[in-house]
PDB file of N, CA and C in Angstrom:
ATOM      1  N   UNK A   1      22.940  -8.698 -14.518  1.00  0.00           N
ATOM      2  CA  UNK A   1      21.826  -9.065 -13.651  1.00  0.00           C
ATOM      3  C   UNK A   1      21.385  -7.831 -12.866  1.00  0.00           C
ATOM      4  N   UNK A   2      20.082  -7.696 -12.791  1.00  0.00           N
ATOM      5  CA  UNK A   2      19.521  -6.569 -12.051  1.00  0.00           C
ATOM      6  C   UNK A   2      19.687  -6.723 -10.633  1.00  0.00           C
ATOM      7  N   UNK A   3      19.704  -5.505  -9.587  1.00  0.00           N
ATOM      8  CA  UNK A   3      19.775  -5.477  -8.231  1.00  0.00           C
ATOM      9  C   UNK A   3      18.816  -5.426  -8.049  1.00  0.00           C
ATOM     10  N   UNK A   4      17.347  -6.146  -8.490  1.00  0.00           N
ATOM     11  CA  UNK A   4      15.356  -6.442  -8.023  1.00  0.00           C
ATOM     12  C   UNK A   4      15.275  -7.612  -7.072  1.00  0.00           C
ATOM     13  N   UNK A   5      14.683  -7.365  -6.355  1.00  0.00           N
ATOM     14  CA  UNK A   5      14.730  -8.157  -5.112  1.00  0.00           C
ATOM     15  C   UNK A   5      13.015  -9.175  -5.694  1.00  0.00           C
ATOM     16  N   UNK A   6      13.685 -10.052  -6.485  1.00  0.00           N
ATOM     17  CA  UNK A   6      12.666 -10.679  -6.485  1.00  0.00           C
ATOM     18  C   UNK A   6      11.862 -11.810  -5.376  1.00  0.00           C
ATOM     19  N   UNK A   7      12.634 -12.164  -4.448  1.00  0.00           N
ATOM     20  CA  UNK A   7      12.094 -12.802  -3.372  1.00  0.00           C
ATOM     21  C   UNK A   7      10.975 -12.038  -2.611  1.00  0.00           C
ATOM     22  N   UNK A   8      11.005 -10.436  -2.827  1.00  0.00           N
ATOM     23  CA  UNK A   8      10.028  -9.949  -2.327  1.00  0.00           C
ATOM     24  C   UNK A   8       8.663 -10.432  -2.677  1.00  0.00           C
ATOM     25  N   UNK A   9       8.808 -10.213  -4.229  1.00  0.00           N
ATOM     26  CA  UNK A   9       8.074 -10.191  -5.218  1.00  0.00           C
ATOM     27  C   UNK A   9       6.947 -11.426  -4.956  1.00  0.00           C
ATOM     28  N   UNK A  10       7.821 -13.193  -4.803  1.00  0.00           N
ATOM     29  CA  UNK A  10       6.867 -13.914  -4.275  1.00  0.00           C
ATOM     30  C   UNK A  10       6.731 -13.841  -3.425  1.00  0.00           C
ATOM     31  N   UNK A  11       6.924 -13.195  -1.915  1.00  0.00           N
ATOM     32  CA  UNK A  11       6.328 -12.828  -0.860  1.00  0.00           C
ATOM     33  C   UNK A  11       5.418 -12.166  -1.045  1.00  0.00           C
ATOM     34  N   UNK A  12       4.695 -11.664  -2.218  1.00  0.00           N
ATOM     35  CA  UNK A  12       3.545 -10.534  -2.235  1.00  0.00           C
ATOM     36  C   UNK A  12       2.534 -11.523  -3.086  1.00  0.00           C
ATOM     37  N   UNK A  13       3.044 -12.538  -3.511  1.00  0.00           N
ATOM     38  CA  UNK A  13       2.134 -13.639  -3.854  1.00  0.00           C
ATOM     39  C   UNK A  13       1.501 -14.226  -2.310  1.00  0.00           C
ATOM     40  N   UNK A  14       1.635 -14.273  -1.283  1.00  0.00           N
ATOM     41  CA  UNK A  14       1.003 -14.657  -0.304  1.00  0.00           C
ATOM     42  C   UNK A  14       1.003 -13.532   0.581  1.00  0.00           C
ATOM     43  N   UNK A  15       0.046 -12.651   0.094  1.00  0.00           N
ATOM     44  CA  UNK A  15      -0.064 -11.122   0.933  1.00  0.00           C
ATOM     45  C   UNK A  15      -1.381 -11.807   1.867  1.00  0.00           C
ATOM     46  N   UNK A  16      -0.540 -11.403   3.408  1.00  0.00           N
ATOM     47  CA  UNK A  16      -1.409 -11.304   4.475  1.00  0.00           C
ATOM     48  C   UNK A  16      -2.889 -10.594   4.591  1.00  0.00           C
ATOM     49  N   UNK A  17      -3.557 -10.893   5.408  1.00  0.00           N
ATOM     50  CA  UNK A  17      -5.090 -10.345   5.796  1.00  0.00           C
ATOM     51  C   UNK A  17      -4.744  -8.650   5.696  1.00  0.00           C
ATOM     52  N   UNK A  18      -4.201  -8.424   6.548  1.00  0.00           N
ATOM     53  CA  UNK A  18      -3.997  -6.772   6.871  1.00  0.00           C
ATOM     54  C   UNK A  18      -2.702  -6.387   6.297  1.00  0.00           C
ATOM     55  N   UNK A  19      -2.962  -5.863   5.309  1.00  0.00           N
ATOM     56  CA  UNK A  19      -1.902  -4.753   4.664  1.00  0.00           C
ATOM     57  C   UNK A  19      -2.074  -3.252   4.698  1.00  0.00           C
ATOM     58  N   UNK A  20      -1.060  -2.612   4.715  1.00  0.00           N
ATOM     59  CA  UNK A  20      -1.154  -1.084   4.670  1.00  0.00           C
ATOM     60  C   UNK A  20      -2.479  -0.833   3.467  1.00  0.00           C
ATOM     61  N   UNK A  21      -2.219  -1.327   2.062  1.00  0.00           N
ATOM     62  CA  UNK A  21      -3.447  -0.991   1.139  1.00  0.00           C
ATOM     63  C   UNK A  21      -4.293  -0.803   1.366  1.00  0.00           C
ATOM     64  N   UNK A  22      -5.075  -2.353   2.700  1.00  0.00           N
ATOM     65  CA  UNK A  22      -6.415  -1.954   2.855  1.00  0.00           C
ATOM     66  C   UNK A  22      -6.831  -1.559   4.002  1.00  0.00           C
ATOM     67  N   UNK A  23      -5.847  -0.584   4.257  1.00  0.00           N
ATOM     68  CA  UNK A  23      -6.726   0.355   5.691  1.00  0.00           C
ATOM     69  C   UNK A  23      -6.671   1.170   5.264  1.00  0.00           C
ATOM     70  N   UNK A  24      -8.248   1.929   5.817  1.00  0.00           N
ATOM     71  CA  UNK A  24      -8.585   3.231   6.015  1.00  0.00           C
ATOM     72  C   UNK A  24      -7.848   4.330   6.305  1.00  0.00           C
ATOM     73  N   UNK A  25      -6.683   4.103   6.977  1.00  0.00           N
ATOM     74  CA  UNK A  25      -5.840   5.384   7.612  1.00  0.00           C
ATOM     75  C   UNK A  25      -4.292   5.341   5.883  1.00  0.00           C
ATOM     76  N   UNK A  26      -4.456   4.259   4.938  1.00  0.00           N
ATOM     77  CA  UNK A  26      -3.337   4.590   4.391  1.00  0.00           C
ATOM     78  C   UNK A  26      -3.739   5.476   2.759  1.00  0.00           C
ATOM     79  N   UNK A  27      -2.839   6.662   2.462  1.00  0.00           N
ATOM     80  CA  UNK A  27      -3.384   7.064   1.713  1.00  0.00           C
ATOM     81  C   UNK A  27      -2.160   7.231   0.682  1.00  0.00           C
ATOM     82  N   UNK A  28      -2.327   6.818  -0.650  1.00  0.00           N
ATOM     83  CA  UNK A  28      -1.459   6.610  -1.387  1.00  0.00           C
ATOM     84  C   UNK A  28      -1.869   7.625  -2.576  1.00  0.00           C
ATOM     85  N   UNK A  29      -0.050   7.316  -2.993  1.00  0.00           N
ATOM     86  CA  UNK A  29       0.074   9.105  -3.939  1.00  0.00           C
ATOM     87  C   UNK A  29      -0.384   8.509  -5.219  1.00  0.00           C
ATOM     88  N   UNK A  30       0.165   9.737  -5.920  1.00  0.00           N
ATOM     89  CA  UNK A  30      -0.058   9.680  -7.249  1.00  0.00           C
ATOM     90  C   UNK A  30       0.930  10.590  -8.071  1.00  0.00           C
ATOM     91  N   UNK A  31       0.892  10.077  -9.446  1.00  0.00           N
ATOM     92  CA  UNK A  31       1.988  10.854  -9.796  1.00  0.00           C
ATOM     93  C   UNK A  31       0.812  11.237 -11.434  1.00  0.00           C
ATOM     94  N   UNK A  32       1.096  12.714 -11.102  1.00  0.00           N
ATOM     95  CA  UNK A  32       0.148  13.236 -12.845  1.00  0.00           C
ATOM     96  C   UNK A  32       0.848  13.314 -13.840  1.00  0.00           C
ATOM     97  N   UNK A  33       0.095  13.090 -14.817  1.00  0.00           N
ATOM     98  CA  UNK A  33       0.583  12.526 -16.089  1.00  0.00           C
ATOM     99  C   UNK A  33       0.130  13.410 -17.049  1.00  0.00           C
ATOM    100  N   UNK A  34      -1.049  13.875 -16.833  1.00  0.00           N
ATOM    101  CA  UNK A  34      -1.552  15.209 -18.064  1.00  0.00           C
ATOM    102  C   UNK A  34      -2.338  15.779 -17.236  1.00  0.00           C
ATOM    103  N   UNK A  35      -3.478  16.711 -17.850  1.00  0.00           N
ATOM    104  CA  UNK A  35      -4.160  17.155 -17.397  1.00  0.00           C
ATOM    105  C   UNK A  35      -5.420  16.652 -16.097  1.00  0.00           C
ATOM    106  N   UNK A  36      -5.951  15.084 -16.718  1.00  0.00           N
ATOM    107  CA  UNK A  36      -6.932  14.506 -16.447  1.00  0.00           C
ATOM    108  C   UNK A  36      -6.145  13.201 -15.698  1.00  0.00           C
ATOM    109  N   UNK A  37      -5.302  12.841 -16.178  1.00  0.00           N
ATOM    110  CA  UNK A  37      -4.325  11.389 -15.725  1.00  0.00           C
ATOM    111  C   UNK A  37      -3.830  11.223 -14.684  1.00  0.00           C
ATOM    112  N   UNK A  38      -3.851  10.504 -13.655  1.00  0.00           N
ATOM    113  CA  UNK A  38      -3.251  10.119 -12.402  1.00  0.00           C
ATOM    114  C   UNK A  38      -2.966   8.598 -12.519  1.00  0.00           C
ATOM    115  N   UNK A  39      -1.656   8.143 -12.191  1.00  0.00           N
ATOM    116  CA  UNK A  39      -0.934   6.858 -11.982  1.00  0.00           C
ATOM    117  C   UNK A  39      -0.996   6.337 -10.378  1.00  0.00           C
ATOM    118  N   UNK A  40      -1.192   5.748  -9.775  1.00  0.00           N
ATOM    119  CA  UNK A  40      -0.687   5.306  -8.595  1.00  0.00           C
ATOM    120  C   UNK A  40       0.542   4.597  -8.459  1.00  0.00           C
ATOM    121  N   UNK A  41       0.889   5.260  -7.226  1.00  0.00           N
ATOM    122  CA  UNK A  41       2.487   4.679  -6.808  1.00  0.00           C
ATOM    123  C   UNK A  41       2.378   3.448  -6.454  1.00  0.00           C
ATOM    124  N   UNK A  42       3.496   2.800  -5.701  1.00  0.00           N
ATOM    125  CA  UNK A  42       3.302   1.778  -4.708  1.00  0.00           C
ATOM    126  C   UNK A  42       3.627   2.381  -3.274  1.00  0.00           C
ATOM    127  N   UNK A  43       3.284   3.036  -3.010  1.00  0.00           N
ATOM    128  CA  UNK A  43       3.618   4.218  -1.946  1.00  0.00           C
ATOM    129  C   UNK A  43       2.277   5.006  -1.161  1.00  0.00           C
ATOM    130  N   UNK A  44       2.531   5.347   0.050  1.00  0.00           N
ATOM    131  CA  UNK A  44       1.532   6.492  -0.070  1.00  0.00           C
ATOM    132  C   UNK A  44       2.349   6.382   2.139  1.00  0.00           C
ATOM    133  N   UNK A  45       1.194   6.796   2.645  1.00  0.00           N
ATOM    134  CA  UNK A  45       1.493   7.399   4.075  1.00  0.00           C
ATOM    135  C   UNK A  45       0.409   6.789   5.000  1.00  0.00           C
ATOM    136  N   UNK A  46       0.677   6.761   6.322  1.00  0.00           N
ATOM    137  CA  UNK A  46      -0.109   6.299   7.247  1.00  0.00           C
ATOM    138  C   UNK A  46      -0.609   7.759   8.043  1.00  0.00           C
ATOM    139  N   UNK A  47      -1.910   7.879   7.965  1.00  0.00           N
ATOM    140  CA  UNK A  47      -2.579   9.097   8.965  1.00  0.00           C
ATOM    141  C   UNK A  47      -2.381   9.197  10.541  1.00  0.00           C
ATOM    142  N   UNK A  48      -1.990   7.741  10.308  1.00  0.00           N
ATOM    143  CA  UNK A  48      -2.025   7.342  11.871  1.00  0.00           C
ATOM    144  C   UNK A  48      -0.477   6.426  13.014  1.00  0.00           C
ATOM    145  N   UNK A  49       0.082   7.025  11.810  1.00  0.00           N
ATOM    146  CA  UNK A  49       1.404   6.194  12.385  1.00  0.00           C
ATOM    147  C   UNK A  49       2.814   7.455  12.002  1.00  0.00           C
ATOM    148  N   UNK A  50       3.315   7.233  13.408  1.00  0.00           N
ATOM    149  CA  UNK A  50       4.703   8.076  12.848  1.00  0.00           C
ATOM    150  C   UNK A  50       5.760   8.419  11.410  1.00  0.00           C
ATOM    151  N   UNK A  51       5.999   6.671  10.836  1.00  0.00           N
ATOM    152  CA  UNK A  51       6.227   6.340  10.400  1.00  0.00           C
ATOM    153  C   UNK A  51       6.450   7.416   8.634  1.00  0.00           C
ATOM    154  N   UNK A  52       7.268   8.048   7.925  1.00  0.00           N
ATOM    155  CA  UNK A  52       6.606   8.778   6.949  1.00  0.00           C
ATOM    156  C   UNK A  52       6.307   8.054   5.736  1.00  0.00           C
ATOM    157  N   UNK A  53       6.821   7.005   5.117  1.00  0.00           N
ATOM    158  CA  UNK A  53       6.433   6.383   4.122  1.00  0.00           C
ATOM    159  C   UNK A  53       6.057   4.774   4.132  1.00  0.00           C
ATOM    160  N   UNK A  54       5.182   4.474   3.804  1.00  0.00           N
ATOM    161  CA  UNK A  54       4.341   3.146   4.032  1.00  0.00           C
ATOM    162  C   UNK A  54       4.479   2.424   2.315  1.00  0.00           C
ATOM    163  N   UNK A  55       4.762   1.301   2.024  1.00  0.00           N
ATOM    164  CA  UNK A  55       4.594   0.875   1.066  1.00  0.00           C
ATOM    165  C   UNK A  55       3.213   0.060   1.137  1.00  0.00           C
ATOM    166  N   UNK A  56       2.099  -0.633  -0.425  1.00  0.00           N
ATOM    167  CA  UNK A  56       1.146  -0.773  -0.542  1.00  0.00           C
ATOM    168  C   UNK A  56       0.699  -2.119   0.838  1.00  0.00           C
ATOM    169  N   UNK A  57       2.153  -2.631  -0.007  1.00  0.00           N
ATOM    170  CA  UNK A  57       2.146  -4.374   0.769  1.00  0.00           C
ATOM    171  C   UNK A  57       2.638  -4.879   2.203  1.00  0.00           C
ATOM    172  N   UNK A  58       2.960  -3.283   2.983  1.00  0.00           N
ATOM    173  CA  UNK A  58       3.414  -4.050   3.808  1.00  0.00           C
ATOM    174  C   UNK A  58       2.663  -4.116   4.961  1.00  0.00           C
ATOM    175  N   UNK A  59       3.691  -5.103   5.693  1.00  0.00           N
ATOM    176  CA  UNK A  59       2.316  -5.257   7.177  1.00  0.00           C
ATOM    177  C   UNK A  59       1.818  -4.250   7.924  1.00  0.00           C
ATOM    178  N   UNK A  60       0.595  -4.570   8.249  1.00  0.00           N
ATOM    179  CA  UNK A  60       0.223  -3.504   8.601  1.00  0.00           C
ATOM    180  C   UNK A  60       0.060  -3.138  10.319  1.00  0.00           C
ATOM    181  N   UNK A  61       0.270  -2.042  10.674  1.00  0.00           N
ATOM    182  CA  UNK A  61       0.527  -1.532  12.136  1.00  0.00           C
ATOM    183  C   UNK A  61      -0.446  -2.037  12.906  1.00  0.00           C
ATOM    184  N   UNK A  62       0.050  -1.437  14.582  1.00  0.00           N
ATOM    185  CA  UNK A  62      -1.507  -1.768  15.321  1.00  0.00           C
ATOM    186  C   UNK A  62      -2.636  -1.042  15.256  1.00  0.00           C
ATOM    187  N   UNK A  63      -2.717  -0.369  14.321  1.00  0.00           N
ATOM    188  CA  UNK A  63      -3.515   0.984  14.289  1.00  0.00           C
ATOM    189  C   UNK A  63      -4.418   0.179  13.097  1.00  0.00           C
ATOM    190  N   UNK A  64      -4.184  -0.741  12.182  1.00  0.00           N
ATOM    191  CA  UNK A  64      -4.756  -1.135  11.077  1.00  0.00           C
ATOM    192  C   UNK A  64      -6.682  -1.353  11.486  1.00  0.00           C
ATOM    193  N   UNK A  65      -7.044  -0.428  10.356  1.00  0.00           N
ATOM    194  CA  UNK A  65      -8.854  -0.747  10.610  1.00  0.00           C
ATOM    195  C   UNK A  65      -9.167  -0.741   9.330  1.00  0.00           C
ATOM    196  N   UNK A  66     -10.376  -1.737   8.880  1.00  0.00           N
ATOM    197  CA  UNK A  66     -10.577  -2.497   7.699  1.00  0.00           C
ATOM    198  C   UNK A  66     -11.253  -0.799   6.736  1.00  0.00           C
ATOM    199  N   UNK A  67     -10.649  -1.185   5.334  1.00  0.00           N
ATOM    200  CA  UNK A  67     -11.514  -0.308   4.475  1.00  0.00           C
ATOM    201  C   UNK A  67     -12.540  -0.170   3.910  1.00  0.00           C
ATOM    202  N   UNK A  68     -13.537   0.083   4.478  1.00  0.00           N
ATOM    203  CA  UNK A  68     -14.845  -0.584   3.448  1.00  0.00           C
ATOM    204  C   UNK A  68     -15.142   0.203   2.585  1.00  0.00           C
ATOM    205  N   UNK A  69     -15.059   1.318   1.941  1.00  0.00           N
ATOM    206  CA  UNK A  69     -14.799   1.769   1.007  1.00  0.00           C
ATOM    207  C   UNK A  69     -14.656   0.412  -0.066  1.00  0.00           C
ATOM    208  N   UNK A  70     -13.010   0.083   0.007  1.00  0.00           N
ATOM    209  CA  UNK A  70     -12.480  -0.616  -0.949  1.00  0.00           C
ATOM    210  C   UNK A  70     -12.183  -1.932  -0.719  1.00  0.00           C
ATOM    211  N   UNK A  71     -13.140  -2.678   0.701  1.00  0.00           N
ATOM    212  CA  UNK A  71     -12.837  -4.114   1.080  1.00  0.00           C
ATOM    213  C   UNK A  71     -12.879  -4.958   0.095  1.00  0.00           C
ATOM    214  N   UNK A  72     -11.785  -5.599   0.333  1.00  0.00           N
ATOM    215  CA  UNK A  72     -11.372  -6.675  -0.708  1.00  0.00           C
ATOM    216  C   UNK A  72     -11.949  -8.137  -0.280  1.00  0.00           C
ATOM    217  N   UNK A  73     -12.603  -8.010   0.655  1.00  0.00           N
ATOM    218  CA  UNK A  73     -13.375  -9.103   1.240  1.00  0.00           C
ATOM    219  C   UNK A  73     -13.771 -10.412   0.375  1.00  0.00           C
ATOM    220  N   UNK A  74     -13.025 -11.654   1.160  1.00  0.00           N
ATOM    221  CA  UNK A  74     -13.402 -12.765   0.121  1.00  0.00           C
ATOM    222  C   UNK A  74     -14.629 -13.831   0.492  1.00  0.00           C
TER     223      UNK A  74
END
């Protein structure tokens, strides 16, 4: 049996309003693959928070401000 924390997993089936993903201040990596190719992590950093590594899903700080860029707006 694997050590995967799948309880997370359906916790990300009911992802909250404000997540690290969709603010403006979070900026997530990438990992290159060839010349032209970029993958995204589930990772990246907050511009605006001490904090050094932020995952996509998690809650998000008091600093959180909406992305409109990439609002996911329903």
């Amino acid at each position: 049996m694997s050590g995967f924390n799948w309880n997370k997993i359906d916790k990300l089936k009911e992802k909250p309003e404000q997540i690290c993903k969709d603010c403006k201040n979070f900026r997530q990596y990438y990992i290159k693959y060839s010349a032209d190719v970029y993958h995204p992590l589930t990772y990246g950093h907050c511009v605006k928070s001490p904090r050094n590594r932020r995952f996509e899903y998690d809650l998000a700080c008091g600093r959180w401000e909406p992305n409109e860029k990439f609002n996911r707006a329903k």
